[in-house]
PDB file of N, CA and C in Angstrom:
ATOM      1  N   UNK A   1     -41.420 415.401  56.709  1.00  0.00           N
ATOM      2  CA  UNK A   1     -41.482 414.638  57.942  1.00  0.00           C
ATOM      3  C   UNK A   1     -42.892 414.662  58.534  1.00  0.00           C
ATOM      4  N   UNK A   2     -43.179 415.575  58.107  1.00  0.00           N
ATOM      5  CA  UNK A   2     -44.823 415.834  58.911  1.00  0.00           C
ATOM      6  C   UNK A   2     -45.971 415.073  58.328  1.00  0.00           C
ATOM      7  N   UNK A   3     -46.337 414.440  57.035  1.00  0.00           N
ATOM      8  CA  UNK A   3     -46.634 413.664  56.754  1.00  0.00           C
ATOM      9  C   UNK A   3     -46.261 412.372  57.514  1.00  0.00           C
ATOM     10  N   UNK A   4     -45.235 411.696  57.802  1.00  0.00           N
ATOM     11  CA  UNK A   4     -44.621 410.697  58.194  1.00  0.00           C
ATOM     12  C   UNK A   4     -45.260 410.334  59.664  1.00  0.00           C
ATOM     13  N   UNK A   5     -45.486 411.708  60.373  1.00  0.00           N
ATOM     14  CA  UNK A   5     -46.215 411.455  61.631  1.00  0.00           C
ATOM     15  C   UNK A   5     -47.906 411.320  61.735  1.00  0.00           C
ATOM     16  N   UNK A   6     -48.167 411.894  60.732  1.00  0.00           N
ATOM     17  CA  UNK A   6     -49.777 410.985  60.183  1.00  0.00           C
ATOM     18  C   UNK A   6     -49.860 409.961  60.022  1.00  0.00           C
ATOM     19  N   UNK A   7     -48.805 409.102  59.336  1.00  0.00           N
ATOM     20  CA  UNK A   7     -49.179 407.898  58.940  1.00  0.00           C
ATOM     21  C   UNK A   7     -48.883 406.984  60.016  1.00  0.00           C
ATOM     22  N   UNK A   8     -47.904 407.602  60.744  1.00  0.00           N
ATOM     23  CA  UNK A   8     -47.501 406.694  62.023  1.00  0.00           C
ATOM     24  C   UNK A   8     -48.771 406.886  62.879  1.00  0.00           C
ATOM     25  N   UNK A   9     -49.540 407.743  63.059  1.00  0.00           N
ATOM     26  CA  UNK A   9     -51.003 408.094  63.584  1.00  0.00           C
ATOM     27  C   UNK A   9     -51.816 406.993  63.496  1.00  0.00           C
ATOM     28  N   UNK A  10     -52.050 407.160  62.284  1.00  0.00           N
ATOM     29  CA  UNK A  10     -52.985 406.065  61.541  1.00  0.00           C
ATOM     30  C   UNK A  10     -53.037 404.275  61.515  1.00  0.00           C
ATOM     31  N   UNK A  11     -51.366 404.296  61.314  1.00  0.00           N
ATOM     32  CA  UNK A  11     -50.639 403.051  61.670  1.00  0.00           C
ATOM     33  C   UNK A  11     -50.849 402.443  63.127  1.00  0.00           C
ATOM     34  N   UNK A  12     -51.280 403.561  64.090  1.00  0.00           N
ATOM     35  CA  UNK A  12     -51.086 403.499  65.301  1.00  0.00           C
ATOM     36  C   UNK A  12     -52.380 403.388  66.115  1.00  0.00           C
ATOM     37  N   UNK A  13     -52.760 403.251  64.903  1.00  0.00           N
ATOM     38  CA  UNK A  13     -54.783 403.594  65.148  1.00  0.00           C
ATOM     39  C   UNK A  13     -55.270 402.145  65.158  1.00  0.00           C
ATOM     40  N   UNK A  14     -54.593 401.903  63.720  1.00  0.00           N
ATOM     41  CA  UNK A  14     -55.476 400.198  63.354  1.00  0.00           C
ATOM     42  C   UNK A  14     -54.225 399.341  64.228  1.00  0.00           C
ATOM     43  N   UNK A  15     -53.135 398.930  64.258  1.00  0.00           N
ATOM     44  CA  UNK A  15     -52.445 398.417  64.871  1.00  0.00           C
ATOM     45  C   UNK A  15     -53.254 397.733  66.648  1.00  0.00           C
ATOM     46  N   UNK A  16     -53.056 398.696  67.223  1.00  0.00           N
ATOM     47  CA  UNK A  16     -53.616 398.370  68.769  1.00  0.00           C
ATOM     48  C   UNK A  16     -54.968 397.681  68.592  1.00  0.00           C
ATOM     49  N   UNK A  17     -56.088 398.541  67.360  1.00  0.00           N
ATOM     50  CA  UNK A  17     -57.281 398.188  67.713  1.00  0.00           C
ATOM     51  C   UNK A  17     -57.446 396.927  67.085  1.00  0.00           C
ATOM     52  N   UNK A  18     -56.837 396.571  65.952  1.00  0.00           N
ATOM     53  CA  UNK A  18     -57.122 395.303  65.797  1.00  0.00           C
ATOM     54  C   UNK A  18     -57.006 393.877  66.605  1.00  0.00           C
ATOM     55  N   UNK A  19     -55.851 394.173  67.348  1.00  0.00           N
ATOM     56  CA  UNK A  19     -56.023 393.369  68.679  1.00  0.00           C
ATOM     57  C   UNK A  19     -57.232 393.540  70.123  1.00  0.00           C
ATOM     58  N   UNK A  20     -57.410 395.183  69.807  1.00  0.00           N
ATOM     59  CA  UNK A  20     -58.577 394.939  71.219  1.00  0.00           C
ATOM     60  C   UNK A  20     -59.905 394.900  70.945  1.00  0.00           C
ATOM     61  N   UNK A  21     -60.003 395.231  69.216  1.00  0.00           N
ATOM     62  CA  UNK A  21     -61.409 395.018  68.997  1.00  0.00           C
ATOM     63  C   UNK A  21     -62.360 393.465  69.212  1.00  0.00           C
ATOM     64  N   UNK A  22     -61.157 392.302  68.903  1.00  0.00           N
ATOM     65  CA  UNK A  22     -62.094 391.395  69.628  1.00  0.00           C
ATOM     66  C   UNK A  22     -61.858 390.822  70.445  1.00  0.00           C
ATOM     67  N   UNK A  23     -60.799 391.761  71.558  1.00  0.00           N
ATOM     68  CA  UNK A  23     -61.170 391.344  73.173  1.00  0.00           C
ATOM     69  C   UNK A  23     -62.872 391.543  73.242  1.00  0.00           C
ATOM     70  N   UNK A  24     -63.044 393.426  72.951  1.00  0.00           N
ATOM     71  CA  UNK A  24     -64.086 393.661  73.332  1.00  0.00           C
ATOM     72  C   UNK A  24     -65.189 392.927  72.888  1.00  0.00           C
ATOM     73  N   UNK A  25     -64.597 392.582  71.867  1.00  0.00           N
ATOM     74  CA  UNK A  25     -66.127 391.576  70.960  1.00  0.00           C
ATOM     75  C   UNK A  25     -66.445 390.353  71.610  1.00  0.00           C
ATOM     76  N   UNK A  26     -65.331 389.547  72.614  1.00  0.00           N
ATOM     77  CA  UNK A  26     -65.250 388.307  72.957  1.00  0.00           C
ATOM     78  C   UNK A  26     -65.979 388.594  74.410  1.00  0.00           C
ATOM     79  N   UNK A  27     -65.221 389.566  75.432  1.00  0.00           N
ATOM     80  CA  UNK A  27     -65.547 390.365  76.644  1.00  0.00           C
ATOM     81  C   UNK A  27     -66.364 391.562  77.144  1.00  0.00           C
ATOM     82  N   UNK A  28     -66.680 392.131  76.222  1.00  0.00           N
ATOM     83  CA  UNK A  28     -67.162 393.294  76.331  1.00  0.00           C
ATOM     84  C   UNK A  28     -65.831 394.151  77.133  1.00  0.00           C
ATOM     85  N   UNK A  29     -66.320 395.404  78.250  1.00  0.00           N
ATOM     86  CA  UNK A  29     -65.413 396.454  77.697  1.00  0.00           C
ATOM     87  C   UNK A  29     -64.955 395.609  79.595  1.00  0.00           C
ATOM     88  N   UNK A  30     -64.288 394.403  79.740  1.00  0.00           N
ATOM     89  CA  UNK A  30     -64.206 393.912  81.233  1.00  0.00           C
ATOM     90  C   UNK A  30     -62.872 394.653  81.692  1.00  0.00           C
ATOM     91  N   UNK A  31     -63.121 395.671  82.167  1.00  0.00           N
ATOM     92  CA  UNK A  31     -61.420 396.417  82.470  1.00  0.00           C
ATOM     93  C   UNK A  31     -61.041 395.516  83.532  1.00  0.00           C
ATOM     94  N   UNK A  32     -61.476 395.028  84.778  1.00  0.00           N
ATOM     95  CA  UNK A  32     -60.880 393.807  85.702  1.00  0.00           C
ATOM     96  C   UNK A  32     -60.066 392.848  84.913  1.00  0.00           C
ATOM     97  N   UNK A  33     -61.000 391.989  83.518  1.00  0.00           N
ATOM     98  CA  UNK A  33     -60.358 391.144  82.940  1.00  0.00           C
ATOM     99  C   UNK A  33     -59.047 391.536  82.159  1.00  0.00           C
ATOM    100  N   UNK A  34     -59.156 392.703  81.679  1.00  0.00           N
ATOM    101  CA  UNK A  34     -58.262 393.689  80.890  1.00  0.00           C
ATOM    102  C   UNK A  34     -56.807 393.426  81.254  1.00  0.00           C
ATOM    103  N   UNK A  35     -57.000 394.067  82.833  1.00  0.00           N
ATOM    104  CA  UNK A  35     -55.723 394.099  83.662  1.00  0.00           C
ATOM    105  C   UNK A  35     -55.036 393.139  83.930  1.00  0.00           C
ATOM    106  N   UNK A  36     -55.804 392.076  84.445  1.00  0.00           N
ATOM    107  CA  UNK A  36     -55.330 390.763  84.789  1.00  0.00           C
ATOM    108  C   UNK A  36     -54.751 390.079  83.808  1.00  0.00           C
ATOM    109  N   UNK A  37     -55.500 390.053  82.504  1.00  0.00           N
ATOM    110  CA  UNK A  37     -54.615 389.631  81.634  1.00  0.00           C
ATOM    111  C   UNK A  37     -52.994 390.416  80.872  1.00  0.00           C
ATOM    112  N   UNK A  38     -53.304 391.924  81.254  1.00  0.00           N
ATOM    113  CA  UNK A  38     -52.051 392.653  81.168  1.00  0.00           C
ATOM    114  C   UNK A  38     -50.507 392.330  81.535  1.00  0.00           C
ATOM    115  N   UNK A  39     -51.612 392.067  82.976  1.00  0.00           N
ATOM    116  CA  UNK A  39     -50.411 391.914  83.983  1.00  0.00           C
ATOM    117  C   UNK A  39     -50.384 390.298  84.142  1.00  0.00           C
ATOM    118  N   UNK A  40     -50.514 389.751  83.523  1.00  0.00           N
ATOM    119  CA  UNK A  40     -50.654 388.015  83.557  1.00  0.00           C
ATOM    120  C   UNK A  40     -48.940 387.812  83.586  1.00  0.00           C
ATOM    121  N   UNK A  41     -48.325 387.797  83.149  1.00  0.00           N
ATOM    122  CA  UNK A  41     -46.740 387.552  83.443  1.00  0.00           C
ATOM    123  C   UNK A  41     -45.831 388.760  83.385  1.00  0.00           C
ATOM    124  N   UNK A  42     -44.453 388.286  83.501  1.00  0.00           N
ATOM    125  CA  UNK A  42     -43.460 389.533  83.764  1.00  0.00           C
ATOM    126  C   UNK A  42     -42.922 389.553  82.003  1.00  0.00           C
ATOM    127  N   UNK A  43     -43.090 389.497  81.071  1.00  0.00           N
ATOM    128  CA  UNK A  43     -43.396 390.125  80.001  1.00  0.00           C
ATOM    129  C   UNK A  43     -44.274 390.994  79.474  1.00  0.00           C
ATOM    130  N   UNK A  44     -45.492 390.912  79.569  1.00  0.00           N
ATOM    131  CA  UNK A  44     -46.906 391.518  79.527  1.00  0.00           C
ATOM    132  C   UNK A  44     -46.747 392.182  80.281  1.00  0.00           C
ATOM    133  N   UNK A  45     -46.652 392.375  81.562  1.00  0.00           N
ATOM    134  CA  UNK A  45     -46.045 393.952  82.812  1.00  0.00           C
ATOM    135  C   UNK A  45     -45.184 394.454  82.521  1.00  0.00           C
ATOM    136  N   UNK A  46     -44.010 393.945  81.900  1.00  0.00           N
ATOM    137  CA  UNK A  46     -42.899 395.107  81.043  1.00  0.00           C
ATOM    138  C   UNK A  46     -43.699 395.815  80.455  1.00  0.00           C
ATOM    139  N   UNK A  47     -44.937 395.651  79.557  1.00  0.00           N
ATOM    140  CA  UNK A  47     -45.100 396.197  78.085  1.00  0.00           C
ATOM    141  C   UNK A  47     -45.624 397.314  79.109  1.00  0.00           C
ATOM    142  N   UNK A  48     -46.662 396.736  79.823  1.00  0.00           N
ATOM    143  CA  UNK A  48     -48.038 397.519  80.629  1.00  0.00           C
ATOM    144  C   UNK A  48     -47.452 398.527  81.409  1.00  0.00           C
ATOM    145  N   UNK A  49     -46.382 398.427  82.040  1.00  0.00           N
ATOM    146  CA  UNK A  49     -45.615 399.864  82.529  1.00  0.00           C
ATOM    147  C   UNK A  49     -44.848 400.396  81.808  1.00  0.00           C
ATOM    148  N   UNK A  50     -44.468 399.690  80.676  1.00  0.00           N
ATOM    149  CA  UNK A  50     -43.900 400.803  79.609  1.00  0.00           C
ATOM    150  C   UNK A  50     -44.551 401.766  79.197  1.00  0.00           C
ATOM    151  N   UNK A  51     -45.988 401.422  78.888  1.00  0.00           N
ATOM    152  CA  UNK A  51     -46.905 402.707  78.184  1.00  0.00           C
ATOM    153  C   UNK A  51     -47.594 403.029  79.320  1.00  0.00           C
ATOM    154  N   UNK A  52     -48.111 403.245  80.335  1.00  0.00           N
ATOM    155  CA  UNK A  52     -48.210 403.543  81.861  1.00  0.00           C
ATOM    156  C   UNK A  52     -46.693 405.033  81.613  1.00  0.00           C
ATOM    157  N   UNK A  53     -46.006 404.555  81.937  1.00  0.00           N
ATOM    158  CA  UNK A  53     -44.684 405.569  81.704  1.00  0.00           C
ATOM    159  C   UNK A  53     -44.858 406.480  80.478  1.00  0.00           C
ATOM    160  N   UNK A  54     -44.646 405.431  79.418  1.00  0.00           N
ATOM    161  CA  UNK A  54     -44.808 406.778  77.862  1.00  0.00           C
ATOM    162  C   UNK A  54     -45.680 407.516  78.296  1.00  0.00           C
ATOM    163  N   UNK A  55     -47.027 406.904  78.527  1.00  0.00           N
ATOM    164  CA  UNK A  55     -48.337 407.973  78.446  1.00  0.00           C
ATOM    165  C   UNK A  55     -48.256 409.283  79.306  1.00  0.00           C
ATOM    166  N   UNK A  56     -47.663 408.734  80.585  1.00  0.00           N
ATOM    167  CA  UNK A  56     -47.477 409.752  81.434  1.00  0.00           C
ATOM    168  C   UNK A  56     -46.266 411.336  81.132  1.00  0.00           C
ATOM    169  N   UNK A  57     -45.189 410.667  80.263  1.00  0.00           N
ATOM    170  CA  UNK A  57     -44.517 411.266  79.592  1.00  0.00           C
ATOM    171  C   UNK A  57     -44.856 411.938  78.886  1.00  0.00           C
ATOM    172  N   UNK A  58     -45.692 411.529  77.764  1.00  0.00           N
ATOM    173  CA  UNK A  58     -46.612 411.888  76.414  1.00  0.00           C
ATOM    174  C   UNK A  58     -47.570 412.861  77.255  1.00  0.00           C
ATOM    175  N   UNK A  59     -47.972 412.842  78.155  1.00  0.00           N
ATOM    176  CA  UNK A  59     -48.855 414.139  79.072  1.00  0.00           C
ATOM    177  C   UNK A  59     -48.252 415.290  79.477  1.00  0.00           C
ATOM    178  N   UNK A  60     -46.808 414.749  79.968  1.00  0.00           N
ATOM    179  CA  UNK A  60     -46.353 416.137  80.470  1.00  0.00           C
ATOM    180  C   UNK A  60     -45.570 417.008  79.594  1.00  0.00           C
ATOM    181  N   UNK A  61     -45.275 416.110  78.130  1.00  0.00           N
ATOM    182  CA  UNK A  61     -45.120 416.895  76.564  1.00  0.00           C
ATOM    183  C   UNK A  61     -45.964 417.799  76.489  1.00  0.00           C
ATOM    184  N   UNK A  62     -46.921 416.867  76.295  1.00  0.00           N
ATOM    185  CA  UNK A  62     -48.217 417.616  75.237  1.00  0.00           C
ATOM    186  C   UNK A  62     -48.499 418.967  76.028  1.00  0.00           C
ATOM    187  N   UNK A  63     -48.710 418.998  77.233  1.00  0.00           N
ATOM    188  CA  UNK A  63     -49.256 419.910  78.012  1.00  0.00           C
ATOM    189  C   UNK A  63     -47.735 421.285  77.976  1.00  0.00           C
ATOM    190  N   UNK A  64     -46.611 420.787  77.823  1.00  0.00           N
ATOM    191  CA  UNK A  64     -45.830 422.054  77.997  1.00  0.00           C
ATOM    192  C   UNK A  64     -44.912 422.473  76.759  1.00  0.00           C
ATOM    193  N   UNK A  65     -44.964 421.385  76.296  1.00  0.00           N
ATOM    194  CA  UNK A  65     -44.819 422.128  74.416  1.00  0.00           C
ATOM    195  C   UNK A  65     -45.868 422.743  73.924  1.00  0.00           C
ATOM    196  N   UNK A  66     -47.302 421.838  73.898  1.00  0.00           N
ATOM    197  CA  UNK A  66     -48.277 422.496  73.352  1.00  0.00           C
ATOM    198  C   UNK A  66     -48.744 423.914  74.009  1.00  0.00           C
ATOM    199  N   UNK A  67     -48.437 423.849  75.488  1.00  0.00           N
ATOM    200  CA  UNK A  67     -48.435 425.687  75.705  1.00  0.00           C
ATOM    201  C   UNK A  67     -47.942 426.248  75.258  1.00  0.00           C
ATOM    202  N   UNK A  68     -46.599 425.936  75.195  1.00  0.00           N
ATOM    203  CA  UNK A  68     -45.439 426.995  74.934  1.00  0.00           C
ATOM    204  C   UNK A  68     -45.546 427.626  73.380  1.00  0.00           C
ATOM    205  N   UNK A  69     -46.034 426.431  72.510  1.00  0.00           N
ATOM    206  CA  UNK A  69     -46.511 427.099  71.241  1.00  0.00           C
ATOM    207  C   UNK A  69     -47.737 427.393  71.040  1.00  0.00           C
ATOM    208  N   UNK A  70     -48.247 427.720  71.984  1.00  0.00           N
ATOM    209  CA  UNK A  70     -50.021 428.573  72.140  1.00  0.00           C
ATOM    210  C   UNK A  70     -50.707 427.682  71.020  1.00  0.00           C
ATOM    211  N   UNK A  71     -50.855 426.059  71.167  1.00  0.00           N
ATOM    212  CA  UNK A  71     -51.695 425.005  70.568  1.00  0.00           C
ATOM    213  C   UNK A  71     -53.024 424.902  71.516  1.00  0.00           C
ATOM    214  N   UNK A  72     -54.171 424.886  70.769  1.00  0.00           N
ATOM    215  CA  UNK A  72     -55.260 424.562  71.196  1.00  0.00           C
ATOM    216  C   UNK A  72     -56.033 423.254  71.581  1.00  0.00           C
ATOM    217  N   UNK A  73     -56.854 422.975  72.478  1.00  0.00           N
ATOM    218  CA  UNK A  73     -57.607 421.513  72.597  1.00  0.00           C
ATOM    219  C   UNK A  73     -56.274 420.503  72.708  1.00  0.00           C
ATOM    220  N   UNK A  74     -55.947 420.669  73.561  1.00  0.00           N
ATOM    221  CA  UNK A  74     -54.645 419.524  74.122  1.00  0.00           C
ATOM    222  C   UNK A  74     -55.252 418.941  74.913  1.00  0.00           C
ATOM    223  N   UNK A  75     -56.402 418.652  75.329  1.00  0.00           N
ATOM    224  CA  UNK A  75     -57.272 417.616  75.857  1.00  0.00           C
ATOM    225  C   UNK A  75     -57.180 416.121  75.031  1.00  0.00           C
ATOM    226  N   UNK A  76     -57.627 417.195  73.710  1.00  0.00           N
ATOM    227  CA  UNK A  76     -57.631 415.752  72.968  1.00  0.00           C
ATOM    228  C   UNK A  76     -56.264 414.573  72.028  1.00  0.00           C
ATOM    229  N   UNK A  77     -54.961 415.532  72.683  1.00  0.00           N
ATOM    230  CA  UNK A  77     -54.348 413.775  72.643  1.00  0.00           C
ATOM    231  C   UNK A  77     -54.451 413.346  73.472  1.00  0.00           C
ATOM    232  N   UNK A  78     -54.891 414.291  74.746  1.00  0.00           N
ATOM    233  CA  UNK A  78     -54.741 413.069  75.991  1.00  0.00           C
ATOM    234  C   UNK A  78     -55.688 412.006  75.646  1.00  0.00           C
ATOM    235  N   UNK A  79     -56.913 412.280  75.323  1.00  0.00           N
ATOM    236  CA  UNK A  79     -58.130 411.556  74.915  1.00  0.00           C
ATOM    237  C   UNK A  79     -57.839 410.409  73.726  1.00  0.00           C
ATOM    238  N   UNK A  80     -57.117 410.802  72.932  1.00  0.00           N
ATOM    239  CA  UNK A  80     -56.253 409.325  71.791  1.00  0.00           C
ATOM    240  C   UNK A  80     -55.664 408.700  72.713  1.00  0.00           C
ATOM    241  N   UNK A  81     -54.927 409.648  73.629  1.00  0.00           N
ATOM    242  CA  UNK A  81     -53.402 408.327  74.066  1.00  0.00           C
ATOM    243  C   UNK A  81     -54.367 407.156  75.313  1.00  0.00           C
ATOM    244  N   UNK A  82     -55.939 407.720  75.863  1.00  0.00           N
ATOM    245  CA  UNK A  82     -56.472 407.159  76.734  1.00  0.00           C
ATOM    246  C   UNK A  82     -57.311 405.713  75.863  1.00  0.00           C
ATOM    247  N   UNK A  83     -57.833 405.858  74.644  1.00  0.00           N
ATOM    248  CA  UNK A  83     -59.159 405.618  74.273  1.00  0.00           C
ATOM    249  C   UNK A  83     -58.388 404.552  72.547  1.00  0.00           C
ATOM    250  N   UNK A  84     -56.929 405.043  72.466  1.00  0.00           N
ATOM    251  CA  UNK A  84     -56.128 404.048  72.178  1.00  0.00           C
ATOM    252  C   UNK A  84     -54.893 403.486  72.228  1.00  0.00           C
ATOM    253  N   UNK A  85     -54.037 404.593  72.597  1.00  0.00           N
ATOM    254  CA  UNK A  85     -52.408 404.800  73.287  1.00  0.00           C
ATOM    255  C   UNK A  85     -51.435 405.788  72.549  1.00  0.00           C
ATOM    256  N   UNK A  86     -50.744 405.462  73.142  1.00  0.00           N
ATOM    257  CA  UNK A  86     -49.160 406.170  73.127  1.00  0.00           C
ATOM    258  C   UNK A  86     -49.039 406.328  71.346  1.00  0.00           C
ATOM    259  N   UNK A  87     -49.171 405.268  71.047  1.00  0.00           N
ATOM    260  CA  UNK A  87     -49.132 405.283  69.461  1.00  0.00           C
ATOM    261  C   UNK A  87     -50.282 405.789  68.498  1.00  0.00           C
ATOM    262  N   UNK A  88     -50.892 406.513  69.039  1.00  0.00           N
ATOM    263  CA  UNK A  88     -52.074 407.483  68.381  1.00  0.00           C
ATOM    264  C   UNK A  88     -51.381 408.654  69.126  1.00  0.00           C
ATOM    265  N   UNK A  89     -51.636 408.701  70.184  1.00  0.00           N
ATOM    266  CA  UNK A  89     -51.420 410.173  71.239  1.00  0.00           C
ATOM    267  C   UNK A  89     -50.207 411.000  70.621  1.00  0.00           C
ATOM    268  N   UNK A  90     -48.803 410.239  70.842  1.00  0.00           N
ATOM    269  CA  UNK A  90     -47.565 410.417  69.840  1.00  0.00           C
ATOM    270  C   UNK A  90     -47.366 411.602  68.843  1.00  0.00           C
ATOM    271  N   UNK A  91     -47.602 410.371  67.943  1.00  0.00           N
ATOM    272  CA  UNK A  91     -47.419 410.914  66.455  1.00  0.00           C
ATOM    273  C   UNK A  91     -48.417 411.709  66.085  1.00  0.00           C
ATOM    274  N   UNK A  92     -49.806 411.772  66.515  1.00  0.00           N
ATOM    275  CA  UNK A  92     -50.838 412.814  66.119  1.00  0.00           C
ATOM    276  C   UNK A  92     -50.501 414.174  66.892  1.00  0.00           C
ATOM    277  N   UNK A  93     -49.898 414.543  68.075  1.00  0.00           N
ATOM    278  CA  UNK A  93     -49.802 415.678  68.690  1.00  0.00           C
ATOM    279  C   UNK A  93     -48.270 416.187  67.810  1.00  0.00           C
ATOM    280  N   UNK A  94     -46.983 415.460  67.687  1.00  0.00           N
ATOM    281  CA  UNK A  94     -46.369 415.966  66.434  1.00  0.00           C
ATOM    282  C   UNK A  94     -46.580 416.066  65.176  1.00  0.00           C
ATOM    283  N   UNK A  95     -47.512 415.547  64.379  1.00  0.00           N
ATOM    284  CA  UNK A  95     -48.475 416.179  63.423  1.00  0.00           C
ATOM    285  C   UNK A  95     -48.814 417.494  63.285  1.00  0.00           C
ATOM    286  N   UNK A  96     -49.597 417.439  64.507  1.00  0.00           N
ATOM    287  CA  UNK A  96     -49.805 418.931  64.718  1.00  0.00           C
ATOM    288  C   UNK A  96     -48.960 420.630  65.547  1.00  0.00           C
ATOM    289  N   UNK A  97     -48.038 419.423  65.875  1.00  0.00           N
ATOM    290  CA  UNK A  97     -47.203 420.621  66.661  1.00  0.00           C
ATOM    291  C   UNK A  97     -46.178 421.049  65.127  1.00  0.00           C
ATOM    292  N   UNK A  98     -46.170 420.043  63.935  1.00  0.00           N
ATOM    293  CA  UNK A  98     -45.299 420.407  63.104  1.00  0.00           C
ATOM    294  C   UNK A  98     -46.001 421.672  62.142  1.00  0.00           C
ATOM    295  N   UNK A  99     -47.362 421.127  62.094  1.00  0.00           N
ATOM    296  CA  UNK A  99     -47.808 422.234  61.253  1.00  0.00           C
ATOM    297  C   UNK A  99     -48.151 423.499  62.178  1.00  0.00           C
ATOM    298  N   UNK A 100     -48.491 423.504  62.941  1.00  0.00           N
ATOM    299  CA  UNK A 100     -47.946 424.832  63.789  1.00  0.00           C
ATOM    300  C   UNK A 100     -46.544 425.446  63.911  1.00  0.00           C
ATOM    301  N   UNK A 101     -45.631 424.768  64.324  1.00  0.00           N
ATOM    302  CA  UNK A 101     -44.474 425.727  63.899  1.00  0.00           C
ATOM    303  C   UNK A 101     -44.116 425.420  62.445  1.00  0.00           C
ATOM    304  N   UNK A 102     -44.509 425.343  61.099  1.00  0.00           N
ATOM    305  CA  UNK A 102     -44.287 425.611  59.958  1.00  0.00           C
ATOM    306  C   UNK A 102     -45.430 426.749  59.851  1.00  0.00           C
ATOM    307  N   UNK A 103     -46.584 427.017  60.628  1.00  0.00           N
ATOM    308  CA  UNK A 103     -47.469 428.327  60.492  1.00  0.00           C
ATOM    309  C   UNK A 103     -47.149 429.570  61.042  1.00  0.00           C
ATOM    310  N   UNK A 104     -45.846 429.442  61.717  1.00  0.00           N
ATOM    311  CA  UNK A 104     -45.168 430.608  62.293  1.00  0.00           C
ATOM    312  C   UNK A 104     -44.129 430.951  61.336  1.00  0.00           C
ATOM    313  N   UNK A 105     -44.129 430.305  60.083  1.00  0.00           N
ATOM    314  CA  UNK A 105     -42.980 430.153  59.500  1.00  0.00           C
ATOM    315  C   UNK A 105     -41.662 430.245  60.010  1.00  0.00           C
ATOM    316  N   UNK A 106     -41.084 429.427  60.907  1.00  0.00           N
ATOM    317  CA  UNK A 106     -39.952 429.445  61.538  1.00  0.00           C
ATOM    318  C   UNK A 106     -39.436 428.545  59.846  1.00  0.00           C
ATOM    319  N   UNK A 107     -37.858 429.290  59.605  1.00  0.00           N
ATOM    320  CA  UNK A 107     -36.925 429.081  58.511  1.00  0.00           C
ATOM    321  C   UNK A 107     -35.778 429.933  58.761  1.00  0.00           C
TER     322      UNK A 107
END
């Protein structure tokens, strides 16, 4: 399974960016324009408070699982889930929370 959450990582990497790489290429990095177009109808604001929510969710995971199993640098999914989303942040912090508890050998 732990493999499976790498690839969903990865999947989760090129997925988003291939759509925002040429916003930015078209706009540069216009976070005003960003939003507005986010929130441009009540479809596009479903999505935009959906991951608004996950992410916030995906924060208060990372931060109290990853204590609880004494995981290091939990800064940096916050820093994936900011810099590309929920679908990097995700599956890369269970990646690593799997191979940590398989390094405790829990069986």
């Amino acid at each position: 399974m732990q493999w499976l959450f790498l690839v969903a990582a990865i999947l989760g990497t090129i997925l988003p960016l291939y759509y925002f790489i040429p916003f930015v290429g078209n706009h540069g990095l216009d976070v005003p324009l960003f939003f507005r177009q986010l929130f441009e109808n009540q479809i596009s604001s479903f999505f935009g408070m959906d991951v608004f929510v996950s992410s916030l969710a995906l924060w208060l995971f990372v931060f109290s699982e990853g204590r609880r199993l004494g995981m290091k640098n939990l800064w940096f999914f916050i820093l994936c889930n900011l810099l590309v989303g929920v679908s990097l942040g995700l599956p890369l912090f269970l990646y690593f929370r799997e191979r940590k508890i398989k390094g405790r050998n829990y069986s």
